[in-house]
PDB file of N, CA and C in Angstrom:
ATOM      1  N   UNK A   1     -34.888  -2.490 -13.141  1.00  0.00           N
ATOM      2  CA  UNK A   1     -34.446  -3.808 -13.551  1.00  0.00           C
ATOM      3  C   UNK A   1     -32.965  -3.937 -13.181  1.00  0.00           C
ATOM      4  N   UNK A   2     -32.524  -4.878 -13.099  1.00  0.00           N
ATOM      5  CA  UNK A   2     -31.415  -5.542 -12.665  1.00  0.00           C
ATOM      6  C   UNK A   2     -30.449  -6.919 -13.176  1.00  0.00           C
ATOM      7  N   UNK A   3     -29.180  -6.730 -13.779  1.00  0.00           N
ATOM      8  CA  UNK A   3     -28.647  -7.803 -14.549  1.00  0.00           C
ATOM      9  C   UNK A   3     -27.357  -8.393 -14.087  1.00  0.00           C
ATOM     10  N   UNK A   4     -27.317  -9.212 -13.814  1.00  0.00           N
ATOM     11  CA  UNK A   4     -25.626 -10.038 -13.926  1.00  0.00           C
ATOM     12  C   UNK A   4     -25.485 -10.395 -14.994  1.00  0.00           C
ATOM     13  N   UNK A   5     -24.033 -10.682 -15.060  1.00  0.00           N
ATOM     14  CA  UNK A   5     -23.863 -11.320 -16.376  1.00  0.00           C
ATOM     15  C   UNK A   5     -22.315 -12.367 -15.739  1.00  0.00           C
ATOM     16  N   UNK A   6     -21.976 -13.373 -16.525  1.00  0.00           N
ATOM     17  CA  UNK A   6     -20.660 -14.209 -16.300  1.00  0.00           C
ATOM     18  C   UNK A   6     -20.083 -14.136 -17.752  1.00  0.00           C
ATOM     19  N   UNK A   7     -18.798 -14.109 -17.989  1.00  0.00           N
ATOM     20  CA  UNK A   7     -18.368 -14.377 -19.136  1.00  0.00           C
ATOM     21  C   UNK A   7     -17.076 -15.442 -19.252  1.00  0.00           C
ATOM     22  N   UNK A   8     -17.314 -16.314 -19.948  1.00  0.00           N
ATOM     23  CA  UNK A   8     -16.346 -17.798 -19.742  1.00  0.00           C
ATOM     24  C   UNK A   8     -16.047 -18.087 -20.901  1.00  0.00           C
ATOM     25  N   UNK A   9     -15.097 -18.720 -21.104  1.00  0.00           N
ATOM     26  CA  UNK A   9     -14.233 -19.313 -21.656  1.00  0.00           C
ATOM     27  C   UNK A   9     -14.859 -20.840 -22.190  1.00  0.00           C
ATOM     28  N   UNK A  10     -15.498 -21.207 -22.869  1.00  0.00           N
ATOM     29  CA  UNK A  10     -16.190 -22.387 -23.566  1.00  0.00           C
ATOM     30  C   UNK A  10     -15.516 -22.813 -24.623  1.00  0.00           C
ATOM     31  N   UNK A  11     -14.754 -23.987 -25.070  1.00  0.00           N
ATOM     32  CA  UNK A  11     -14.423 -24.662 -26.589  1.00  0.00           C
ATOM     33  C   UNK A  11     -15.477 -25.150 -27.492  1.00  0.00           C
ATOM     34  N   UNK A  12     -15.253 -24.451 -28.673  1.00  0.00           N
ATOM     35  CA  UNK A  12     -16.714 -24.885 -29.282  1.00  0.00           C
ATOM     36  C   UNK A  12     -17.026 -25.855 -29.316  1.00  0.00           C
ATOM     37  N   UNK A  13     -16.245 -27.065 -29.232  1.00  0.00           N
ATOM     38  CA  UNK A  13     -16.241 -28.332 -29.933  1.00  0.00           C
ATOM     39  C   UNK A  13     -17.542 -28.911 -28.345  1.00  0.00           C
ATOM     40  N   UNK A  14     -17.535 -28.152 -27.102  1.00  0.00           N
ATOM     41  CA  UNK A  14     -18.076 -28.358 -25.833  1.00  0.00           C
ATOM     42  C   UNK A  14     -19.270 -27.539 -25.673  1.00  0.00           C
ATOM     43  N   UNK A  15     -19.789 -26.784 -26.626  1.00  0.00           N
ATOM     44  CA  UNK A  15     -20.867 -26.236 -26.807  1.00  0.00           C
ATOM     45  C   UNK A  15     -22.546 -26.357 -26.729  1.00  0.00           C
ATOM     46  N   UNK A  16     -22.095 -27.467 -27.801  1.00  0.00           N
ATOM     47  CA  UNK A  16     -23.491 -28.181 -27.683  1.00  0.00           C
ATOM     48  C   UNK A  16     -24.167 -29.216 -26.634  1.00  0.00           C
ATOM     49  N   UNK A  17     -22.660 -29.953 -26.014  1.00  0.00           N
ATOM     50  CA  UNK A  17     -23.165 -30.580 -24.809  1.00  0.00           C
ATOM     51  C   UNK A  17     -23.853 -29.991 -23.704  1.00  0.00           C
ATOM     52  N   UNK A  18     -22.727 -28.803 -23.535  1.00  0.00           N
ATOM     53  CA  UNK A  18     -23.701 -27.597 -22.214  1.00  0.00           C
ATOM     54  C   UNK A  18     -24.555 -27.370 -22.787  1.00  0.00           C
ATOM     55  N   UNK A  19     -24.878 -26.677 -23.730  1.00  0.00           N
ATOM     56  CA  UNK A  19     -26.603 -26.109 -23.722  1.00  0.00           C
ATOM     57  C   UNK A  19     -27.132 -27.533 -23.808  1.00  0.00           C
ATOM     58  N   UNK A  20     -27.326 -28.543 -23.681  1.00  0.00           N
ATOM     59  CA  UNK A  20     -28.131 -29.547 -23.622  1.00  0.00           C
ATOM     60  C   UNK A  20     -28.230 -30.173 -22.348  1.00  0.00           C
ATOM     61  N   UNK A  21     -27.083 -29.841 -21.597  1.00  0.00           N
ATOM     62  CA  UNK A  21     -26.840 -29.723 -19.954  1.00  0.00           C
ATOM     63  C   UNK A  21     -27.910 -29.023 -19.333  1.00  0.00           C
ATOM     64  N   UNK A  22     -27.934 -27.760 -19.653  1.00  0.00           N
ATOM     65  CA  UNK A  22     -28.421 -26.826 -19.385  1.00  0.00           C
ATOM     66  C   UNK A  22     -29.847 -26.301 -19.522  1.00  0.00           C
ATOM     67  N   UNK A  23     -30.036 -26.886 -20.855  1.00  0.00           N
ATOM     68  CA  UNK A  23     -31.580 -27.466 -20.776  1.00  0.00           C
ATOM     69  C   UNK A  23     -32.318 -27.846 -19.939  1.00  0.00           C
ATOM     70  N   UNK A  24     -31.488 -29.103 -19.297  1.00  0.00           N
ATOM     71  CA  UNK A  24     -32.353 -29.565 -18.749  1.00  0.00           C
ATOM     72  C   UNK A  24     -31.612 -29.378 -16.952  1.00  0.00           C
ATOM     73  N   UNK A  25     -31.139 -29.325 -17.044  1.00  0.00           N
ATOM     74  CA  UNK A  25     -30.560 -28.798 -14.964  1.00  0.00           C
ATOM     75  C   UNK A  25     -30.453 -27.096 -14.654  1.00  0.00           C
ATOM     76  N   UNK A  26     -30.429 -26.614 -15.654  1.00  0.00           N
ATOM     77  CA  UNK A  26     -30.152 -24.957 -15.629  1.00  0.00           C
ATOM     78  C   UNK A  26     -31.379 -24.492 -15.653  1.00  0.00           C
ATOM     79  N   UNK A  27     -31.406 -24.128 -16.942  1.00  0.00           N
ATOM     80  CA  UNK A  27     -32.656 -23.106 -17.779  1.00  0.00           C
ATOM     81  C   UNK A  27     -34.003 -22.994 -17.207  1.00  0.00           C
ATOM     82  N   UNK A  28     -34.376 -24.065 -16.468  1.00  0.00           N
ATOM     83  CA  UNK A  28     -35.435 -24.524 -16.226  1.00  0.00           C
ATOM     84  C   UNK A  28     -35.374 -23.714 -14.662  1.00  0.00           C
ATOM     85  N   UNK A  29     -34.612 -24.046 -13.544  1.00  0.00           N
ATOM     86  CA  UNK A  29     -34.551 -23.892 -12.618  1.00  0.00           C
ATOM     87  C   UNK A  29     -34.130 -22.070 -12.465  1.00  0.00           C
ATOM     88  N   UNK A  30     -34.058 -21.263 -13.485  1.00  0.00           N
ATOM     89  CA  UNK A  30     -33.433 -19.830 -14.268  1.00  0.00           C
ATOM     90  C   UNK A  30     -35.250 -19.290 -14.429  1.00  0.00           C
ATOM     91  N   UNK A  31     -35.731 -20.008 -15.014  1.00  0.00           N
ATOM     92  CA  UNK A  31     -37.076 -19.747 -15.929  1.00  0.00           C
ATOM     93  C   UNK A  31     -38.454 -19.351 -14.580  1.00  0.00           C
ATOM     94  N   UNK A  32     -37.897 -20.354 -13.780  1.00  0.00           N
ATOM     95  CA  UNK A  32     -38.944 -20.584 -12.749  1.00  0.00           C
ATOM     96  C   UNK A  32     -38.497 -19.689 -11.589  1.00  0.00           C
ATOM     97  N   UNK A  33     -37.271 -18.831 -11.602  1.00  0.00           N
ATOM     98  CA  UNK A  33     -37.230 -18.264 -10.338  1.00  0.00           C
ATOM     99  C   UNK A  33     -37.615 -16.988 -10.005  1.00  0.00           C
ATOM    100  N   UNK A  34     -38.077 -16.096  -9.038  1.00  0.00           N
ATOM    101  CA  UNK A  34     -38.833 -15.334  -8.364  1.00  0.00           C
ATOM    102  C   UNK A  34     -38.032 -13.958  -9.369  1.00  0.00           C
ATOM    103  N   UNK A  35     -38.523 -13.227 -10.049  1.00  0.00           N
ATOM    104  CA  UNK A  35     -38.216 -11.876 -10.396  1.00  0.00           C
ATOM    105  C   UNK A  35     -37.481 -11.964 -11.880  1.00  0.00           C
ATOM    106  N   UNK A  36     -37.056 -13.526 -12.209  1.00  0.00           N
ATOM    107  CA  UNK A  36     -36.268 -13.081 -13.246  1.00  0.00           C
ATOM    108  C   UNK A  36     -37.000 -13.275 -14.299  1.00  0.00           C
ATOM    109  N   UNK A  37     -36.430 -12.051 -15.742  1.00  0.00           N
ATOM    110  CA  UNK A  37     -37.415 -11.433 -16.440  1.00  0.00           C
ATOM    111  C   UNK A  37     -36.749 -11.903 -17.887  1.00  0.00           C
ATOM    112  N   UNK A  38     -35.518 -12.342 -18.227  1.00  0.00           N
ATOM    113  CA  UNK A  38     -35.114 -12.727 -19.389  1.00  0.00           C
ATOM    114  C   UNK A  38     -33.241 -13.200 -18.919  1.00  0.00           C
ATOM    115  N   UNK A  39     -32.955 -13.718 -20.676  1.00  0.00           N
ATOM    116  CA  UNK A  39     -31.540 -14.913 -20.491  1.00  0.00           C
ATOM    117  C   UNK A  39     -30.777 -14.533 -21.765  1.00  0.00           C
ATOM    118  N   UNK A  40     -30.137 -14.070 -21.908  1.00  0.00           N
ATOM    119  CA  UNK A  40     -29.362 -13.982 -23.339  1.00  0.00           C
ATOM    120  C   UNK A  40     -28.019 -14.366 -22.961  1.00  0.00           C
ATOM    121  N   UNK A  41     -27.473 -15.361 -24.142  1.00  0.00           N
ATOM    122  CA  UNK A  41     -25.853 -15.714 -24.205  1.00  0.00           C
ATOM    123  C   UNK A  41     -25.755 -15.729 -25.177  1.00  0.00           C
ATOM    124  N   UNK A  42     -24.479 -14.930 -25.500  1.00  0.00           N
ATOM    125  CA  UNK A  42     -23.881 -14.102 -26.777  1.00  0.00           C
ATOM    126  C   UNK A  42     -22.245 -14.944 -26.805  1.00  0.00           C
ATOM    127  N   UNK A  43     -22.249 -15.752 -28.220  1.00  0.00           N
ATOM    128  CA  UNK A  43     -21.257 -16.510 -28.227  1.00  0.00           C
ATOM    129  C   UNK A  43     -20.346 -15.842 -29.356  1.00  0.00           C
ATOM    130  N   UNK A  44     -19.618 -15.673 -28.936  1.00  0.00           N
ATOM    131  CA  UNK A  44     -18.474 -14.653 -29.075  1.00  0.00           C
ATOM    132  C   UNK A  44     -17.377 -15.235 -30.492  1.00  0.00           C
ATOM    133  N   UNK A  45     -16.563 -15.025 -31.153  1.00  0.00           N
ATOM    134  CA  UNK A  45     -15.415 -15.665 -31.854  1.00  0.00           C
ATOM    135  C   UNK A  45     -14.908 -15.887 -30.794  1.00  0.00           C
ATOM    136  N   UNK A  46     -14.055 -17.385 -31.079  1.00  0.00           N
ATOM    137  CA  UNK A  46     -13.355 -18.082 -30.781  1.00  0.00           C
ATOM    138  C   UNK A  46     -13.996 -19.084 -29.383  1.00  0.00           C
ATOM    139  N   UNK A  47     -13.220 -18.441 -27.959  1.00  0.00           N
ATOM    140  CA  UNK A  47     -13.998 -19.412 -27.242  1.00  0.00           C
ATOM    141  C   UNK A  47     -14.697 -18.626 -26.182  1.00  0.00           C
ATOM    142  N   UNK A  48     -14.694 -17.204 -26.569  1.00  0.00           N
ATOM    143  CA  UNK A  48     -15.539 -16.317 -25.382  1.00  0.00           C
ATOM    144  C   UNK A  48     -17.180 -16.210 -25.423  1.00  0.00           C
ATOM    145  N   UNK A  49     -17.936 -16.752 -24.326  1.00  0.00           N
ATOM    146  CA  UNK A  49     -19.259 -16.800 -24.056  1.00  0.00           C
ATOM    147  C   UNK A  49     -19.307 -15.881 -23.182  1.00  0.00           C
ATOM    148  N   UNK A  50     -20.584 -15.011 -22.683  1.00  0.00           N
ATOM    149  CA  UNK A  50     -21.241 -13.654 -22.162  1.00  0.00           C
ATOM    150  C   UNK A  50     -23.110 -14.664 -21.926  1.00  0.00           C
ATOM    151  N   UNK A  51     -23.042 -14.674 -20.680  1.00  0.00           N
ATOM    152  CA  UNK A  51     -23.957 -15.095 -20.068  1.00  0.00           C
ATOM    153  C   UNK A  51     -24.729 -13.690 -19.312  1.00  0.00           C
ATOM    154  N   UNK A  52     -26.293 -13.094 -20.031  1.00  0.00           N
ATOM    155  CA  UNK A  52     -26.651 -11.889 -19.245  1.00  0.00           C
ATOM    156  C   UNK A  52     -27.964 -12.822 -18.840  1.00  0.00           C
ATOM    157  N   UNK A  53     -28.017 -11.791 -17.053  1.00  0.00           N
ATOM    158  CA  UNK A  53     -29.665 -12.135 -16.867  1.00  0.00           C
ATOM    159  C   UNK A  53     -30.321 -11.453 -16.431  1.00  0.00           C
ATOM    160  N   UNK A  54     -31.776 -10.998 -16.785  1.00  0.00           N
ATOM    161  CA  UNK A  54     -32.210  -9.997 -16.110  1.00  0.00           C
ATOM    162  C   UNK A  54     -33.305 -10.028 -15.336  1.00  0.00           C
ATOM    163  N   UNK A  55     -33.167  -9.487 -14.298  1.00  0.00           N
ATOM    164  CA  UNK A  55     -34.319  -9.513 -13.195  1.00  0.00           C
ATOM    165  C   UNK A  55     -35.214  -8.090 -12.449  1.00  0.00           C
ATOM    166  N   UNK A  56     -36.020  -8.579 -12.171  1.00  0.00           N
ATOM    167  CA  UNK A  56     -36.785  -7.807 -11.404  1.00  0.00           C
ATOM    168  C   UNK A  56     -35.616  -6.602 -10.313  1.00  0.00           C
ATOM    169  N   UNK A  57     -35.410  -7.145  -9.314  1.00  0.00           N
ATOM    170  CA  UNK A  57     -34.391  -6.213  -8.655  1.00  0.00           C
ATOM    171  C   UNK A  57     -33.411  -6.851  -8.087  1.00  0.00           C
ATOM    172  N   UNK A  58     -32.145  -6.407  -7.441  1.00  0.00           N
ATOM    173  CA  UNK A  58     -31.238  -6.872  -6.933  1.00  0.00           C
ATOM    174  C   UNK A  58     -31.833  -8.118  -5.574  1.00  0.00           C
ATOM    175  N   UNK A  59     -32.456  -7.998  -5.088  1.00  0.00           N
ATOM    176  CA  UNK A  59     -32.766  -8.590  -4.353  1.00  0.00           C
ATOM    177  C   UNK A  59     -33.382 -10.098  -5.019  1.00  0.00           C
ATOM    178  N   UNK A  60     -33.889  -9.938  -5.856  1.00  0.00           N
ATOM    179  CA  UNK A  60     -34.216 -11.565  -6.547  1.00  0.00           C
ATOM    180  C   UNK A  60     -32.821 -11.753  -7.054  1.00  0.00           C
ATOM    181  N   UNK A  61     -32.262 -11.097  -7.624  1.00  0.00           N
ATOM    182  CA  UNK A  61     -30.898 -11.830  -8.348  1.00  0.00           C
ATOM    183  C   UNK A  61     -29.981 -12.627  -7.100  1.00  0.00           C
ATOM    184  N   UNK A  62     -30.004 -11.599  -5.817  1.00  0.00           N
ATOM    185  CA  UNK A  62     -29.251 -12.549  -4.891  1.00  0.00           C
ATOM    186  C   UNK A  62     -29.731 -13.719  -4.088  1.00  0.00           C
ATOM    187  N   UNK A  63     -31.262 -13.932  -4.487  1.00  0.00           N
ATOM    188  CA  UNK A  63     -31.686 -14.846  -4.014  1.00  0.00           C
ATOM    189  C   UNK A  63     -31.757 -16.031  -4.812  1.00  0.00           C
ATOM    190  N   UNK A  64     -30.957 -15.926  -6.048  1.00  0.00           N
ATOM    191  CA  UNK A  64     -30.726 -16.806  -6.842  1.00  0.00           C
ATOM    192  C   UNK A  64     -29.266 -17.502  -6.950  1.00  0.00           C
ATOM    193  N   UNK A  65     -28.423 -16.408  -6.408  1.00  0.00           N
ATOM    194  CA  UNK A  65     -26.940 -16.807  -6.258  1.00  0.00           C
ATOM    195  C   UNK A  65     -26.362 -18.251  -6.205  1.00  0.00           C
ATOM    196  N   UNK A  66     -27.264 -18.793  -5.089  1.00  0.00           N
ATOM    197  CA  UNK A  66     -26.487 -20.213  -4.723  1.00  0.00           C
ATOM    198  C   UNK A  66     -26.753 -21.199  -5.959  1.00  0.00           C
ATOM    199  N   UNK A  67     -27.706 -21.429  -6.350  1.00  0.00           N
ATOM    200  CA  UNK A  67     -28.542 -21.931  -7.381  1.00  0.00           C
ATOM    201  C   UNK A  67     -27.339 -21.773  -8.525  1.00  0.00           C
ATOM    202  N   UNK A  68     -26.965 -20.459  -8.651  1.00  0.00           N
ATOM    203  CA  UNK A  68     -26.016 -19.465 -10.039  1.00  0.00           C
ATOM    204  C   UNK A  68     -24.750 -20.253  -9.785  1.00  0.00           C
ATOM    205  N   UNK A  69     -24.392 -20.676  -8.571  1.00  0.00           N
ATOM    206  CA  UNK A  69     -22.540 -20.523  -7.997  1.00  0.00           C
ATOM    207  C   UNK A  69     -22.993 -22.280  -8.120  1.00  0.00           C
ATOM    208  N   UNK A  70     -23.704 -23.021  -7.908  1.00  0.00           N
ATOM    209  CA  UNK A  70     -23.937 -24.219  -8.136  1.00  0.00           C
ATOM    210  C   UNK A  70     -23.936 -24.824  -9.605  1.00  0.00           C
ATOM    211  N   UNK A  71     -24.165 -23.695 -10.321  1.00  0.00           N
ATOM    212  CA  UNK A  71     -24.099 -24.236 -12.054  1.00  0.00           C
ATOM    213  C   UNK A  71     -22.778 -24.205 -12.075  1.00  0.00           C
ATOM    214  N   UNK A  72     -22.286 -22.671 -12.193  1.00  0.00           N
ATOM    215  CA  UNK A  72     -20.767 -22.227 -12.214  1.00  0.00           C
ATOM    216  C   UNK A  72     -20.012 -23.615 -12.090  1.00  0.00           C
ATOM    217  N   UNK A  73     -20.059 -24.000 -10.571  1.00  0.00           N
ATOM    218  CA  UNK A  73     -19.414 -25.099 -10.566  1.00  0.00           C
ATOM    219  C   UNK A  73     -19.506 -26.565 -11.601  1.00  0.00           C
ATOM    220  N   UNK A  74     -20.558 -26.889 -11.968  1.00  0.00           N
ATOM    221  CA  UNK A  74     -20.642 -27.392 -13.107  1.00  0.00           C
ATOM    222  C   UNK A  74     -20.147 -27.285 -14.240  1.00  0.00           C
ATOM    223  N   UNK A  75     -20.889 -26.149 -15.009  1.00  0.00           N
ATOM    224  CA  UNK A  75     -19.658 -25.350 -15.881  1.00  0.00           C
ATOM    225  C   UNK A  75     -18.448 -25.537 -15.907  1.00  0.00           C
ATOM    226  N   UNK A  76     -17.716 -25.382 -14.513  1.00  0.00           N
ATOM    227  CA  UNK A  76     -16.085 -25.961 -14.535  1.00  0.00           C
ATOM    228  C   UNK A  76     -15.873 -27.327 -14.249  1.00  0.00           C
ATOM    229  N   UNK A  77     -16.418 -28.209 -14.388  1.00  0.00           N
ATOM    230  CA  UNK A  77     -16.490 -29.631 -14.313  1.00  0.00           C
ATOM    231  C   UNK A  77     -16.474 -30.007 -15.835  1.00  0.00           C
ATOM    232  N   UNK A  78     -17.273 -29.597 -16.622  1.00  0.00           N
ATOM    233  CA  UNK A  78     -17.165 -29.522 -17.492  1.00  0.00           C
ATOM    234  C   UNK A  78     -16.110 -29.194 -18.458  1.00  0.00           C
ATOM    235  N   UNK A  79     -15.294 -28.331 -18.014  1.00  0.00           N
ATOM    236  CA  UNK A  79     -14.656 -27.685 -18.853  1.00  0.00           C
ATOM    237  C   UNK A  79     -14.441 -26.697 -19.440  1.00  0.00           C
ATOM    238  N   UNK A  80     -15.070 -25.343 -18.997  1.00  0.00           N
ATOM    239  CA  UNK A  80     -15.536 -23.794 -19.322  1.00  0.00           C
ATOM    240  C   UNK A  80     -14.956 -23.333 -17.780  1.00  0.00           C
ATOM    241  N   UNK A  81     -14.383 -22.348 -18.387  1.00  0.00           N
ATOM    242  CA  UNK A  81     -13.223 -21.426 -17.681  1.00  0.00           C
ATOM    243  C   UNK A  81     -14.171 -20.145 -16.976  1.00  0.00           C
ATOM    244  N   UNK A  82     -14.209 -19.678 -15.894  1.00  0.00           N
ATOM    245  CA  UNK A  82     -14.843 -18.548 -15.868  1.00  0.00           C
ATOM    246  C   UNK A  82     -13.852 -17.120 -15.898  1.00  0.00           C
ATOM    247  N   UNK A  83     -13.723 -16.247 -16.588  1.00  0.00           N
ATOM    248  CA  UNK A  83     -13.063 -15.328 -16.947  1.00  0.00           C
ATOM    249  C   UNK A  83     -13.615 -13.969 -15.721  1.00  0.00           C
ATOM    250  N   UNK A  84     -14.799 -13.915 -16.006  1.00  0.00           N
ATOM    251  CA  UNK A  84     -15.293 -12.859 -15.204  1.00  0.00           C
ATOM    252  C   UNK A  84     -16.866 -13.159 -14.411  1.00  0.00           C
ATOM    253  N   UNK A  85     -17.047 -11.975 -13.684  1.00  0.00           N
ATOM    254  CA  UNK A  85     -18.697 -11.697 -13.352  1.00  0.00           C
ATOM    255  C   UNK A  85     -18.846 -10.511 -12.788  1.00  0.00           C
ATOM    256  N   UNK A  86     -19.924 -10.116 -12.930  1.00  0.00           N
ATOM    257  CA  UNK A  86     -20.281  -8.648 -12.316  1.00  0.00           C
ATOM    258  C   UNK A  86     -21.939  -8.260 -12.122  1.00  0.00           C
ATOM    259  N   UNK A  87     -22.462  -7.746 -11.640  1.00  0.00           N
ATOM    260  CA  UNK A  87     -24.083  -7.254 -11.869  1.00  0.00           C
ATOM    261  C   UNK A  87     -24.366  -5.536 -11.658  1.00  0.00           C
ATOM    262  N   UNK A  88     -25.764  -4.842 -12.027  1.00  0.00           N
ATOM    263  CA  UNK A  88     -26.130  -3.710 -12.048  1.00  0.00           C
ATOM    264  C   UNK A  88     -26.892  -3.616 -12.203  1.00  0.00           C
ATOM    265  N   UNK A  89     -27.712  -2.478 -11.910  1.00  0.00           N
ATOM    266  CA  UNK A  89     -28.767  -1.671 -12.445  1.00  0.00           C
ATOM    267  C   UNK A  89     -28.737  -1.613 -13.971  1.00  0.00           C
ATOM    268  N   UNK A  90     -30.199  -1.622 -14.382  1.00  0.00           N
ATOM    269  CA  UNK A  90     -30.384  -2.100 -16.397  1.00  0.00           C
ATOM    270  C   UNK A  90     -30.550  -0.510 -16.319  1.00  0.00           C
ATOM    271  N   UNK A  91     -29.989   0.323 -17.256  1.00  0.00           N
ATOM    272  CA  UNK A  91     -30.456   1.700 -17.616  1.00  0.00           C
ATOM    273  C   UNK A  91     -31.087   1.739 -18.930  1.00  0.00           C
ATOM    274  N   UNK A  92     -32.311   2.002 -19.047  1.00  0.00           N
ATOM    275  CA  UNK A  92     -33.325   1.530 -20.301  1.00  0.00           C
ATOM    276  C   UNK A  92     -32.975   2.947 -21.470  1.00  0.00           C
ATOM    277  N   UNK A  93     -32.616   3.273 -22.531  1.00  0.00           N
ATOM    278  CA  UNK A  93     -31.998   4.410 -23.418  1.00  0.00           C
ATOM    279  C   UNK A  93     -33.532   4.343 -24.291  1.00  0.00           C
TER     280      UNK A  93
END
């Protein structure tokens, strides 16, 4: 298995609009794509959000990229900062 994750900068008070954004232009188009296996976002104190996703293998995650870098940009239209990103191999304990 295989995960990226983004972690951004969100104001709470802007919270509820994105996930309702996201509902319906994101999640959906996330849900339906080739390998990926689950979605967790972990909302942090204050204004730090942690976006993980997990997939089948590296190779579906990068075939999702443009799709990923197309929200991103949204996201900052919006108003959410992107702080970081990174991906890996899931090591199951």
């Amino acid at each position: 298995m295989y995960a990226t994750y983004i972690m951004r900068e969100v104001q709470p008070a802007l919270r509820s609009g994105i996930h309702a954004k996201a509902a319906k232009e994101f999640w959906p188009l996330l849900q339906k794509a080739p390998g990926f296996r689950g979605f967790f976002l972990v909302e942090g104190p204050g204004q730090q959000t942690l976006g993980i996703a997990f997939w089948e293998s590296q190779e579906d995650a990068e075939a999702f990229r443009a799709t990923l870098d197309a929200w991103q940009s949204t996201l900052d239209s919006l108003g959410s900062t992107m702080i970081g990103r990174g991906s890996g191999d899931v090591i199951e304990i």
